[in-house]
Protein backbone atom coordinates (compact mmCIF):
# COMPACT_ATOMS: atom_id res chain seq x y z
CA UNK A 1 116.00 62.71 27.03
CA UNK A 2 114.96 61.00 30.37
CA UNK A 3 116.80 57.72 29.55
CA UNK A 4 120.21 59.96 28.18
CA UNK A 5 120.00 62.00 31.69
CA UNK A 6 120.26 58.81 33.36
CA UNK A 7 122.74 57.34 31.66
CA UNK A 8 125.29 60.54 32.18
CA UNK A 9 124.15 60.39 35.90
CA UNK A 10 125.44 56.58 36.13
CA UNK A 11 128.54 57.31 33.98
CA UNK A 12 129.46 60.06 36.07
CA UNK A 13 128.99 58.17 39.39
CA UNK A 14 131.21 55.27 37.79
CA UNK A 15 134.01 57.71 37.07
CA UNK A 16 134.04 58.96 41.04
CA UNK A 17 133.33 55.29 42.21
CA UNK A 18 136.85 54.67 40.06
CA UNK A 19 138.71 57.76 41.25
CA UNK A 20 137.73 57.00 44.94
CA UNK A 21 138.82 53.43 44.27
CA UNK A 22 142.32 54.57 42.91
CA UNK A 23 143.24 56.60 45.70
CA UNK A 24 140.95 59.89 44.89
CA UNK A 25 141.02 62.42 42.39
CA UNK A 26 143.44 65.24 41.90
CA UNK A 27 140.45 67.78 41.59
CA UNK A 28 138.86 65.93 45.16
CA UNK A 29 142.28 66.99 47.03
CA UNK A 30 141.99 70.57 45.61
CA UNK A 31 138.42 70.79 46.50
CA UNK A 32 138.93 69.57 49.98
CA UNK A 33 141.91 71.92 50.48
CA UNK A 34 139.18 74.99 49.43
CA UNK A 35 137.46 73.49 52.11
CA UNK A 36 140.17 73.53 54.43
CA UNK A 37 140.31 77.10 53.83
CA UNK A 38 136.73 77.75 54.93
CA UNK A 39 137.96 76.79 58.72
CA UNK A 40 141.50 78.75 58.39
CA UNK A 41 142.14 78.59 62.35
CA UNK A 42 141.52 74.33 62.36
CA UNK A 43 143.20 73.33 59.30
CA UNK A 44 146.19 75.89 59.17
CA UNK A 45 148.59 78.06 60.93
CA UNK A 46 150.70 81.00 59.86
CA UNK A 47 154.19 81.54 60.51
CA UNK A 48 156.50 84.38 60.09
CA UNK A 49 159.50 83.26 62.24
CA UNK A 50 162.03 82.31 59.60
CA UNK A 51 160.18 83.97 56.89
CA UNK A 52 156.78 83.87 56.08
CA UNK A 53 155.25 80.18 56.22
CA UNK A 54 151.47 78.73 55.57
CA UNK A 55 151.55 75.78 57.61
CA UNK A 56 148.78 72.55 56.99
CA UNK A 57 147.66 70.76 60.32
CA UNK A 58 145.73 68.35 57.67
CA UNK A 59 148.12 68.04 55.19
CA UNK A 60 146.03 66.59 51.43
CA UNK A 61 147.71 67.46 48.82
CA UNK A 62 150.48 65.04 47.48
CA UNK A 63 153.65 65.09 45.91
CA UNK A 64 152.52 63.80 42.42
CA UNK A 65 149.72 67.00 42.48
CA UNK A 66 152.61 70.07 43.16
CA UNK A 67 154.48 68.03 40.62
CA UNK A 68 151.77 68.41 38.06
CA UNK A 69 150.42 71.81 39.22
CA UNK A 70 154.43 73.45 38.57
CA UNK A 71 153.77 71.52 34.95
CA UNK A 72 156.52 68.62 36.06
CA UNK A 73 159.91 70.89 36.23
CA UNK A 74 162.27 69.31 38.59
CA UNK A 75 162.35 71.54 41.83
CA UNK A 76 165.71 71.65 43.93
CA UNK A 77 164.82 68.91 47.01
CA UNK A 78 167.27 69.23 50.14
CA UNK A 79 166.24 66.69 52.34
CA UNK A 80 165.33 67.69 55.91
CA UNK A 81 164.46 64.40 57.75
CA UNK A 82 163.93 60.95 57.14
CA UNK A 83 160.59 61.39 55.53
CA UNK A 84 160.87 64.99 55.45
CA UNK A 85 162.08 67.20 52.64
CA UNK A 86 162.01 71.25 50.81
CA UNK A 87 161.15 71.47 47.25
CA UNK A 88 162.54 74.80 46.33
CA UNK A 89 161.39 76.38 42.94
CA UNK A 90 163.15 79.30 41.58
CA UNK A 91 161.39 81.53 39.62
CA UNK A 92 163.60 83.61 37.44
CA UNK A 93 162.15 86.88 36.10
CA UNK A 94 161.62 87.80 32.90
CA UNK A 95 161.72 91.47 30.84
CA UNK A 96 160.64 92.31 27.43
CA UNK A 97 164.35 93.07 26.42
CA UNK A 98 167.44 93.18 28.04
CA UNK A 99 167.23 93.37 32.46
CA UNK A 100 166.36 97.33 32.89
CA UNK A 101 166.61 97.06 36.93
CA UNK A 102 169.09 97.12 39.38
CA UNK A 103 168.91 94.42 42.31
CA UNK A 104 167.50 90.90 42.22
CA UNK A 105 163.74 90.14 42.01
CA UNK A 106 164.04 86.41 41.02
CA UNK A 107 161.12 84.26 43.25
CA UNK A 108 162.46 81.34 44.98
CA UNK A 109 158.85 79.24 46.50
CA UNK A 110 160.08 76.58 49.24
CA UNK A 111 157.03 73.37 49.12
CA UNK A 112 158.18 71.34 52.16
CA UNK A 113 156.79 67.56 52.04
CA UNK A 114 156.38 65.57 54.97
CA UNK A 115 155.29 62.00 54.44
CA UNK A 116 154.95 62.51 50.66
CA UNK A 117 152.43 65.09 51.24
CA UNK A 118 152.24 69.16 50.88
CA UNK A 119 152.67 70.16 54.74
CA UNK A 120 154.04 74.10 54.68
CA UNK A 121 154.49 76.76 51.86
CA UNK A 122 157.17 78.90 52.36
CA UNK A 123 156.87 82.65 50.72
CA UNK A 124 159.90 84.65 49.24
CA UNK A 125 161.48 86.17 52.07
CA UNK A 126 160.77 89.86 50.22
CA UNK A 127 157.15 89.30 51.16
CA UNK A 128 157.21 89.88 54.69
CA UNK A 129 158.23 93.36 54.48
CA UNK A 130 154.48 94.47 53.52
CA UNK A 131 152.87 91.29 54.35
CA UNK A 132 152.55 90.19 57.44
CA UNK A 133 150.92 86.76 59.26
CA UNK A 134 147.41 88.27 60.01
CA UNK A 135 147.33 89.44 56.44
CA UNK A 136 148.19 86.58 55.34
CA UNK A 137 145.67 84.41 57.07
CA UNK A 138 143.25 86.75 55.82
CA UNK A 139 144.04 85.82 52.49
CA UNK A 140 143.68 82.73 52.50
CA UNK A 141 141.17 82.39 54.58
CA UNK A 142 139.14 84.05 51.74
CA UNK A 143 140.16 81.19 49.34
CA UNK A 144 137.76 79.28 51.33
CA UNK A 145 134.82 81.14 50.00
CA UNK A 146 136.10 81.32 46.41
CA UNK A 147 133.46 81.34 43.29
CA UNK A 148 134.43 78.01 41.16
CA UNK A 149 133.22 78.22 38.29
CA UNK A 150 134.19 74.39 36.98
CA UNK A 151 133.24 74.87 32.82
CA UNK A 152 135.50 78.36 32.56
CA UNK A 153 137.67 76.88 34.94
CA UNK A 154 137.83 79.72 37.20
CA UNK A 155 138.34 80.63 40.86
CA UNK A 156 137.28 84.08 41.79
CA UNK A 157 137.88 84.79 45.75
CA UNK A 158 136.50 88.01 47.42
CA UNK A 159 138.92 89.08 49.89
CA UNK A 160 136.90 91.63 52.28
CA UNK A 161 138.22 91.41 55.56
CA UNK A 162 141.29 93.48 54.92
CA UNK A 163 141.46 96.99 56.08
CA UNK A 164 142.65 99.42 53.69
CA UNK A 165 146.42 99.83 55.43
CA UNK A 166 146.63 95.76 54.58
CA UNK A 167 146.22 96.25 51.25
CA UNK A 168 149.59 97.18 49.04
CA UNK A 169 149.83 100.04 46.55
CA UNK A 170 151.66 99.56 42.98
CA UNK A 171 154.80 101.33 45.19
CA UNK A 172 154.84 98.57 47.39
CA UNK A 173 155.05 96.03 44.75
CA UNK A 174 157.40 97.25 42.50
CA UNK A 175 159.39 97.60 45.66
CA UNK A 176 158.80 93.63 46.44
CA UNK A 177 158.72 92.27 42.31
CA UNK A 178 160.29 95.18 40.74
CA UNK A 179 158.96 96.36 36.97
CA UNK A 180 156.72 94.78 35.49
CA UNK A 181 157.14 93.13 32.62
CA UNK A 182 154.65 94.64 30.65
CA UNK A 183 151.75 97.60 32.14
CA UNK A 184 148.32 97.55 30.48
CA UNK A 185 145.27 100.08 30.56
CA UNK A 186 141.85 98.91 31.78
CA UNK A 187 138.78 100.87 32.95
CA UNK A 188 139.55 102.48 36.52
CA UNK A 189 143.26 101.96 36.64
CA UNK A 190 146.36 100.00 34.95
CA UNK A 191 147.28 96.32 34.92
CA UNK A 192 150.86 94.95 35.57
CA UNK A 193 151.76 91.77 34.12
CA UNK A 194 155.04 89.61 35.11
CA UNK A 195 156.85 86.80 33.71
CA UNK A 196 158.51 84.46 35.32
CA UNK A 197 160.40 81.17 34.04
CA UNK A 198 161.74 77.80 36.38
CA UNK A 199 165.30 77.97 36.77
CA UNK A 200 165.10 74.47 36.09
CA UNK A 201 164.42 73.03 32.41
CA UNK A 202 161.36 69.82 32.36
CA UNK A 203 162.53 66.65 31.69
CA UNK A 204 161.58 67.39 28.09
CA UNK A 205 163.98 70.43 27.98
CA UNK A 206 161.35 73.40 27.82
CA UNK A 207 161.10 76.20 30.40
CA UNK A 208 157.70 76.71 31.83
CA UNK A 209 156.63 80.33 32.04
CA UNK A 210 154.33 81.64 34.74
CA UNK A 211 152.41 85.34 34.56
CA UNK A 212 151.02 87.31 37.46
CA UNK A 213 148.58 89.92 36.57
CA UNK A 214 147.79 92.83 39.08
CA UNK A 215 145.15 95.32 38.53
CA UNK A 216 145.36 99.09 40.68
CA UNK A 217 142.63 101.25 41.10
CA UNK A 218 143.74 104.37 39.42
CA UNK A 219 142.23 106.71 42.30
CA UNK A 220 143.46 104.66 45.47
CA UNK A 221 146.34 103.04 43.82
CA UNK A 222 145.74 100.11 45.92
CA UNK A 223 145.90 96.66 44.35
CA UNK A 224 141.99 95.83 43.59
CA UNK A 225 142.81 92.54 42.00
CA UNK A 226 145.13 89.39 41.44
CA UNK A 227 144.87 86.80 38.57
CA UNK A 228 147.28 83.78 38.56
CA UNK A 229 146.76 81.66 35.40
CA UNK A 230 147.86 77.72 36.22
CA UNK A 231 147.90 74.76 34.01
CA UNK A 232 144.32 75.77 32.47
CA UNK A 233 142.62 77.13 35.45
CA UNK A 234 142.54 81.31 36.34
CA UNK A 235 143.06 81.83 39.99
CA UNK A 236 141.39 85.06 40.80
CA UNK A 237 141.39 87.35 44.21
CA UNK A 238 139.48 90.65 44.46
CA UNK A 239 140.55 92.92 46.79
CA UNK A 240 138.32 95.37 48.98
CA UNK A 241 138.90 96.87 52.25
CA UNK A 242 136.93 96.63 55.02
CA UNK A 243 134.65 99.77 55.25
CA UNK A 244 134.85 99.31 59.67
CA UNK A 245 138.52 99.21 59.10
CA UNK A 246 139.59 102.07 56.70
């Protein structure tokens, strides 16, 4: 047992001897942008001149790992500067049947890339209405301290330093994404689910098909938790005012 323990130990050091050696991992850069997160205030800013932005000081993250993490669907680029440019993703909603809303609550995500690296996010302009910069940076912020738990592949953030005014009801965001696509039952409260598909088809042909999942508390109504499935990890944030601010 001693002698197998050792040799997983020395295998596994290879492996990150060889990533390092190749230019790093895509699970390193991830990992150091959680850590980012842990200092908010050094490593980012927030914007919400123009729209809402998240802004990286220390920019990681490259253009080969938002290519894989949106599953490899050609984004719209528009090129800014010489080695600046906006990936633009459009995220088209989907219904159960035919569209049963009026108005438009398509997603469009703006990645801009400076160097060849992830530098600024910037948010669908329909998000500023309820969230603001502070909030924002709260959010995120939070992401810093986030649970990974690496053999369920989850990523469970507490987000706690919210008061409860910060926090949207299910109004709020069917006012921002509409209906949902679907509306489940759980135990204190309901679940909305959307869909949403890339404009743009991969270079295989196939659309790639995101969900959202927001839980409400069924007493509050205020939106108690956020699971975004990507690739074949489960981002998770749970929400929860802060009792000095309610």
């Amino acid at each position: 047992m001693g002698k197998l323990l050792l040799r997983r130990r020395i295998l596994i050091s290879f492996l990150l001897v060889l990533c390092i050696g190749v230019g790093g991992c895509r699970l390193f850069r991830f990992l150091e942008v959680k850590s980012q997160l842990g200092s908010f205030g050094e490593n980012f800013s927030v914007s919400d001149h123009d729209g809402l932005r998240l802004i990286f000081k220390k920019p990681v993250l490259l253009a080969g790992d938002m290519e894989w993490l949106m599953v490899y669907s050609p984004p719209v680029k528009t090129p800014i500067s010489e080695d600046t440019e906006l990936w633009t993703y459009h995220l088209v909603k989907k219904y159960p049947g035919r569209k049963s809303e009026s108005g438009n609550f398509d997603l469009d995500m703006g990645m801009k890339l400076c160097s060849g690296k992830l530098c600024e996010i910037a948010f669908p302009e329909r998000f500023a209405k309820y969230i603001n910069k502070e909030v924002l940076g709260k959010v995120m912020g939070s992401v810093g301290g986030a649970e990974v738990k690496k053999l369920a592949k989850t990523s469970t953030a507490a987000v706690k330093s919210l008061e409860s005014k910060e926090i949207p009801n299910f109004s709020e965001v069917i006012e921002i994404l509409g209906r949902p696509y679907t509306k489940l039952s759980e135990d204190g409260g309901d679940v909305f689910v959307y869909k949403y598909r890339l404009r743009e088809r991969t270079p295989e042909g196939k659309y790639i098909v995101f969900r959202l999942l927001l839980s409400f508390n069924e007493k509050t109504a205020k939106l108690k938790r956020l699971v975004l499935p990507l690739r074949s990890v489960r981002l998770a944030m749970n929400f929860e005012a802060d009792v000095a601010g309610r």
